[in-house]
Protein backbone atom coordinates (compact mmCIF):
# COMPACT_ATOMS: atom_id res chain seq x y z
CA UNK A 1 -100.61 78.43 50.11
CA UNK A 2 -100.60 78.51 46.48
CA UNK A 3 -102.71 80.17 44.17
CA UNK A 4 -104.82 77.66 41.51
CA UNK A 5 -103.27 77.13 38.12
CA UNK A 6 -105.92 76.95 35.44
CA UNK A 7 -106.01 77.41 31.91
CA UNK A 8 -108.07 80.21 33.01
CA UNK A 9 -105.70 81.75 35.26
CA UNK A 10 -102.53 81.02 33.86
CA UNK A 11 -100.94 84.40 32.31
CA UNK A 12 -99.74 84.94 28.66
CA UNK A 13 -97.66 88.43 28.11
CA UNK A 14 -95.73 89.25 31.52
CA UNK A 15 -96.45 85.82 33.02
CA UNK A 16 -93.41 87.44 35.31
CA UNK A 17 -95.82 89.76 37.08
CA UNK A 18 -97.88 86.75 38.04
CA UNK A 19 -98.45 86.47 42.00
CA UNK A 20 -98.47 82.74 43.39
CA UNK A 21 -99.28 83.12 47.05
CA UNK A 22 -102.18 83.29 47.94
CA UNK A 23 -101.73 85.76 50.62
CA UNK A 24 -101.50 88.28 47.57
CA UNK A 25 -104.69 87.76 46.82
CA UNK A 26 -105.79 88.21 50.14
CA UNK A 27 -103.95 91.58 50.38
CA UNK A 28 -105.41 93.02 47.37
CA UNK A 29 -108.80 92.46 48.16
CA UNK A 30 -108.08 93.45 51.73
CA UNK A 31 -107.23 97.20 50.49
CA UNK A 32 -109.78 97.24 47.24
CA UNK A 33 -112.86 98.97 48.22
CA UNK A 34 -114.49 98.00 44.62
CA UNK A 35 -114.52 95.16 42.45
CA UNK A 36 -115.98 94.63 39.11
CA UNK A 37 -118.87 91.81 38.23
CA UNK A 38 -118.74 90.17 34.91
CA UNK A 39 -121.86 88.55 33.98
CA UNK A 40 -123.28 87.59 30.61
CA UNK A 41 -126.04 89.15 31.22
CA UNK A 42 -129.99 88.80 29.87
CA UNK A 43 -129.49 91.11 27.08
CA UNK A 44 -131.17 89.59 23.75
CA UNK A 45 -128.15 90.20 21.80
CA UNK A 46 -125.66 87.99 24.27
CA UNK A 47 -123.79 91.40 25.57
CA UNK A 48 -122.20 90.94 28.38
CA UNK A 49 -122.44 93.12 31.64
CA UNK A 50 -119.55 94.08 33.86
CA UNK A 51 -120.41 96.45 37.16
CA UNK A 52 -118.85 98.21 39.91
CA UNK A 53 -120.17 96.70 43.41
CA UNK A 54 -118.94 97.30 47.05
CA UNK A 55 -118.22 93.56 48.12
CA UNK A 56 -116.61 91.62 51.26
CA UNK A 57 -115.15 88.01 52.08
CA UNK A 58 -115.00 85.19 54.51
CA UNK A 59 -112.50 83.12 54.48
CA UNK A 60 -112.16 81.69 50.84
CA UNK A 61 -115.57 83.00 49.79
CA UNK A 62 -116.44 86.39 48.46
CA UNK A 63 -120.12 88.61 48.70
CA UNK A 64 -121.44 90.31 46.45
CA UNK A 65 -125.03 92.50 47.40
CA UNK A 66 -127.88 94.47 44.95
CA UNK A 67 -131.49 94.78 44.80
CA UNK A 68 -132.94 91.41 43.81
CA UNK A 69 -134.41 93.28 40.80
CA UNK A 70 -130.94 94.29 39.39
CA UNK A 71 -130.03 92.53 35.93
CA UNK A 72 -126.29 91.91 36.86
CA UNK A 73 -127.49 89.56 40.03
CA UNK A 74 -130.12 88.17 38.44
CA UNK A 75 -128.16 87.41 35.43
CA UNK A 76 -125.21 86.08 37.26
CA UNK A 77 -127.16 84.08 39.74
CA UNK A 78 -126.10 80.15 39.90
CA UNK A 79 -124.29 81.40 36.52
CA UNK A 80 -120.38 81.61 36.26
CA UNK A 81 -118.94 84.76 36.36
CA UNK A 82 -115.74 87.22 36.53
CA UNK A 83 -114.94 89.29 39.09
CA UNK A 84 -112.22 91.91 38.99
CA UNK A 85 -110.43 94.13 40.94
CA UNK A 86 -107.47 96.73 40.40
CA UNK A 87 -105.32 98.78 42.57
CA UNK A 88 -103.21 101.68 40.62
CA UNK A 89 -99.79 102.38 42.95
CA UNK A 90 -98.34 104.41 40.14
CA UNK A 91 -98.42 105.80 36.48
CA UNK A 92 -95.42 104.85 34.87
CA UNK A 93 -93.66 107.17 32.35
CA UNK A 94 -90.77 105.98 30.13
CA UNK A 95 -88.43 107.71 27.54
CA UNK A 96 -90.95 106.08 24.82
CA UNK A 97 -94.91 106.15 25.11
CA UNK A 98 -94.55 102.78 23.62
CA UNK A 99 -93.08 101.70 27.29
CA UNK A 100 -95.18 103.42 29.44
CA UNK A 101 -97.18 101.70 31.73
CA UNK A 102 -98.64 101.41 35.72
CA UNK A 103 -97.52 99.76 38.61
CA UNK A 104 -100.31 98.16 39.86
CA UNK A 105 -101.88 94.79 41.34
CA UNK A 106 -104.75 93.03 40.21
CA UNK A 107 -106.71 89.95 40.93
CA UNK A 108 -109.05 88.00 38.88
CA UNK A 109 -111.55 85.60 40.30
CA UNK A 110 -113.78 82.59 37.84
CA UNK A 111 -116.11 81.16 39.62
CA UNK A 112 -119.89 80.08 39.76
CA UNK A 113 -122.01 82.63 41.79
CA UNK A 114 -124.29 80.93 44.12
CA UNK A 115 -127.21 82.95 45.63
CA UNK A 116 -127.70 82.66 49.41
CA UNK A 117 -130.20 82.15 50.90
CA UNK A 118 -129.86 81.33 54.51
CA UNK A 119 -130.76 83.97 56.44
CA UNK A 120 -127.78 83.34 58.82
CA UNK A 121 -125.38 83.45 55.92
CA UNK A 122 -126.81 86.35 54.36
CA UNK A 123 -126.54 88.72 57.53
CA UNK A 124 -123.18 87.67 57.90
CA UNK A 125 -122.65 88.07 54.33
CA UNK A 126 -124.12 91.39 54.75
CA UNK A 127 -121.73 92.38 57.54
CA UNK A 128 -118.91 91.12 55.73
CA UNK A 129 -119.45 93.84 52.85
CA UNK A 130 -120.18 96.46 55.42
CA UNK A 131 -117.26 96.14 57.73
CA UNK A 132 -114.73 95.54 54.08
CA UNK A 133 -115.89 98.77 52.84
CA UNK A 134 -116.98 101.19 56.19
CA UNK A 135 -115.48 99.40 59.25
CA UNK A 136 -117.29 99.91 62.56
CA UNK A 137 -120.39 100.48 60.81
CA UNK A 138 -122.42 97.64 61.89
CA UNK A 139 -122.46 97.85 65.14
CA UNK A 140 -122.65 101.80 64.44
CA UNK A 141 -126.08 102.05 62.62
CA UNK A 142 -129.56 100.16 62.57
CA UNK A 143 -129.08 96.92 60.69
CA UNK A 144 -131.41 95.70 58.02
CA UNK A 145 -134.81 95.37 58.71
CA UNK A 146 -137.08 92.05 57.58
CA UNK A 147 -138.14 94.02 54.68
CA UNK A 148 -134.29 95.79 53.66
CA UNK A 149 -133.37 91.92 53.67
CA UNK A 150 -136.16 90.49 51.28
CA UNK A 151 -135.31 93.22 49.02
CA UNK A 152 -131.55 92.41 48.80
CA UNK A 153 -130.22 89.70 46.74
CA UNK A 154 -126.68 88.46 47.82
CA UNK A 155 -124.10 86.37 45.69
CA UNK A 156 -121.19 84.03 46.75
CA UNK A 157 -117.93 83.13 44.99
CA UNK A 158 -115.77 80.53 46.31
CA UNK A 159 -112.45 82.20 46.00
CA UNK A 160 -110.83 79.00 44.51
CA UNK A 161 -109.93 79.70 40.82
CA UNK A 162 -108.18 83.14 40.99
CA UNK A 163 -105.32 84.78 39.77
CA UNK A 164 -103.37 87.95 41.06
CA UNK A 165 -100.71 89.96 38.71
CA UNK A 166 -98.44 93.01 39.67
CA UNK A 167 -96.31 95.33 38.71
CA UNK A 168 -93.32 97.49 40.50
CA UNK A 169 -90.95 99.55 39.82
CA UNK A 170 -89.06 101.85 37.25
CA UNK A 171 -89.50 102.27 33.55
CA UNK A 172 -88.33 99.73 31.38
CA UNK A 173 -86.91 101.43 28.34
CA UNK A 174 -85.17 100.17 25.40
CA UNK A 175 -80.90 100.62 25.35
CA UNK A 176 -81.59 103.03 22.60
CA UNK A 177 -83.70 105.22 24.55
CA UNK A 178 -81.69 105.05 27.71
CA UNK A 179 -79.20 107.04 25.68
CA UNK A 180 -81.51 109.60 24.60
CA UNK A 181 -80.94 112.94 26.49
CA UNK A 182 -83.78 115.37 27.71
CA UNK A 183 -86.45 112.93 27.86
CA UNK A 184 -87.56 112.97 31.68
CA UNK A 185 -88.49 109.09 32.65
CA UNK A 186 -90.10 107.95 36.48
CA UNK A 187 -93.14 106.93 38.26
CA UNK A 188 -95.63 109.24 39.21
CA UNK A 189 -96.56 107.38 42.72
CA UNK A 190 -101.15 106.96 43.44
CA UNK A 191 -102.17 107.05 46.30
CA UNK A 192 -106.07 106.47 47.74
CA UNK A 193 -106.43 108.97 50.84
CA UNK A 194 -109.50 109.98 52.91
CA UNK A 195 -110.54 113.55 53.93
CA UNK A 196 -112.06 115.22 56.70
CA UNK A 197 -115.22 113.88 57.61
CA UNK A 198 -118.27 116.11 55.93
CA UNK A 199 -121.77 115.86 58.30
CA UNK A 200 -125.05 115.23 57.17
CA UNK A 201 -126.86 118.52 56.86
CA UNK A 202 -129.74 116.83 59.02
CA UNK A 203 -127.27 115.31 61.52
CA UNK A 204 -127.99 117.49 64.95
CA UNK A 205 -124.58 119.52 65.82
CA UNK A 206 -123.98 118.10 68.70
CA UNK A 207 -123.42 114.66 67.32
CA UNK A 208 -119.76 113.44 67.12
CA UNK A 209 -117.87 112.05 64.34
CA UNK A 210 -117.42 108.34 65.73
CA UNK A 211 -114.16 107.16 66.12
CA UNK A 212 -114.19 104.08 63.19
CA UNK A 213 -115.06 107.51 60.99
CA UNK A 214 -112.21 109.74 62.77
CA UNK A 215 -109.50 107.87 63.00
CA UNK A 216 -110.10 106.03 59.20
C-alpha cells in the first residue's frame, strides 16, 4: 500500500529519496525509539513547540503519552500537529564539505491529534508505547494505577497523511573532485547498540535480569 500524496507530503529537493510504500513507514517507526511533537503551542508570542516523546502505534494510529499538565499535550490536543522521527545509518563524508551529507530515513506524519479518552483505548494505548519502547515490560511490572491513569494525558494520530524519505549509499561528489587526489571520501556507518544491563542500587542481589532485558 501506498503512502498519501499531499501537498503536504510531497518532497521538493531530492524528491528521489522519497519512500512510497507504506511498509517504510512502518519500518522506521518500528526501529525509532523517539519521535518529535510539533505543536503550536500556548505561548503568547505564537512560538511553536517541538518535543522529544517515547510513543507507540496500532495499526494506522500512533500514541503519544505526558502528564495532562504538560503544555505540548495540552497545546496539541484536538489541534493539528507534526510529528517527526529520524534514524542516522551513517555520516557521509565527500571530497567537498559542500557534498557531505547522512544516510538516513525519516518519516513525517500531519495529522489532527485527538485526545482519548476511553479508558479501554487508553490502556491499550498505554501498552502500545510501553511494549514500542521496553518490550516485555508490561506484563513485567505493576501497571498504572487509577490515579497514574487520571494523571496521564494520551494523544492519537491517525497515521494517514505521512511521508517517509531516505538516503543510502556513497558520496556523491562532483567530476572535478573525483579527480582530486589525497582527499579521503566514505561513510562513516551509526549504529544504535545496547549495553550490559546496570541494576538498580535498591534492586535485592538476588534478583535476575529478566530475559526481555537480557536478551534485548
Amino acid at each position: 500500500m501506498e503512502l498519501s500524496t499531499t501537498p503536504r507530503t510531497q518532497l521538493g529537493r531530492h524528491s528521489e529519496r522519497t519512500r512510497a510504500d507504506r511498509a517504510e513507514l512502518y519500518r522506521v517507526l518500528d526501529e525509532a525509539l523517539i519521535c518529535h511533537l510539533g505543536v503550536a503551542g500556548d505561548d503568547p508570542a505564537g512560538a511553536p513547540m517541538v518535543l522529544p516523546t517515547c510513543f507507540g502505534y496500532l495499526e494506522d494510529t500512533l500514541y503519544l503519552h505526558g502528564s495532562t499538565g504538560a503544555r505540548s499535550l495540552r497545546g496539541g490536543s484536538g489541534a493539528e500537529v507534526c510529528i517527526t522521527v529520524s534514524l542516522v545509518d551513517g555520516l557521509v563524508y565527500s571530497r567537498s564539505v559542500f557534498s557531505h551529507s547522512a544516510n538516513f530515513r525519516s518519516a513525517v506524519i500531519y495529522g489532527a491529534a485527538r485526545p482519548v479518552t476511553d479508558p479501554e483505548e487508553k490502556l491499550l494505548a498505554l501498552e502500545a508505547i510501553v511494549e514500542h519502547t521496553t518490550p516485555g515490560s508490561w506484563n513485567h511490572a505493576r501497571r498504572p494505577n487509577r490515579k497514574e491513569l487520571a494523571a496521564t494525558a494520551v494523544l492519537a494520530v491517525r497515521l494517514t497523511e505521512a511521508s517517509v524519505k531516505a538516503r543510502g549509499g556513497p558520496p556523491v561528489d562532483q567530476d572535478t573532485d573525483v579527480a582530486t587526489a589525497g582527499v579521503w571520501a566514505g561513510v562513516l556507518p551509526v549504529n544504535t547498540s545496547y549495553g550490559p544491563p546496570r541494576p538498580c542500587p535498591l534492586l535485592p542481589a538476588d534478583v535476575p535480569v529478566p530475559a526481555h532485558v537480557r536478551d534485548r
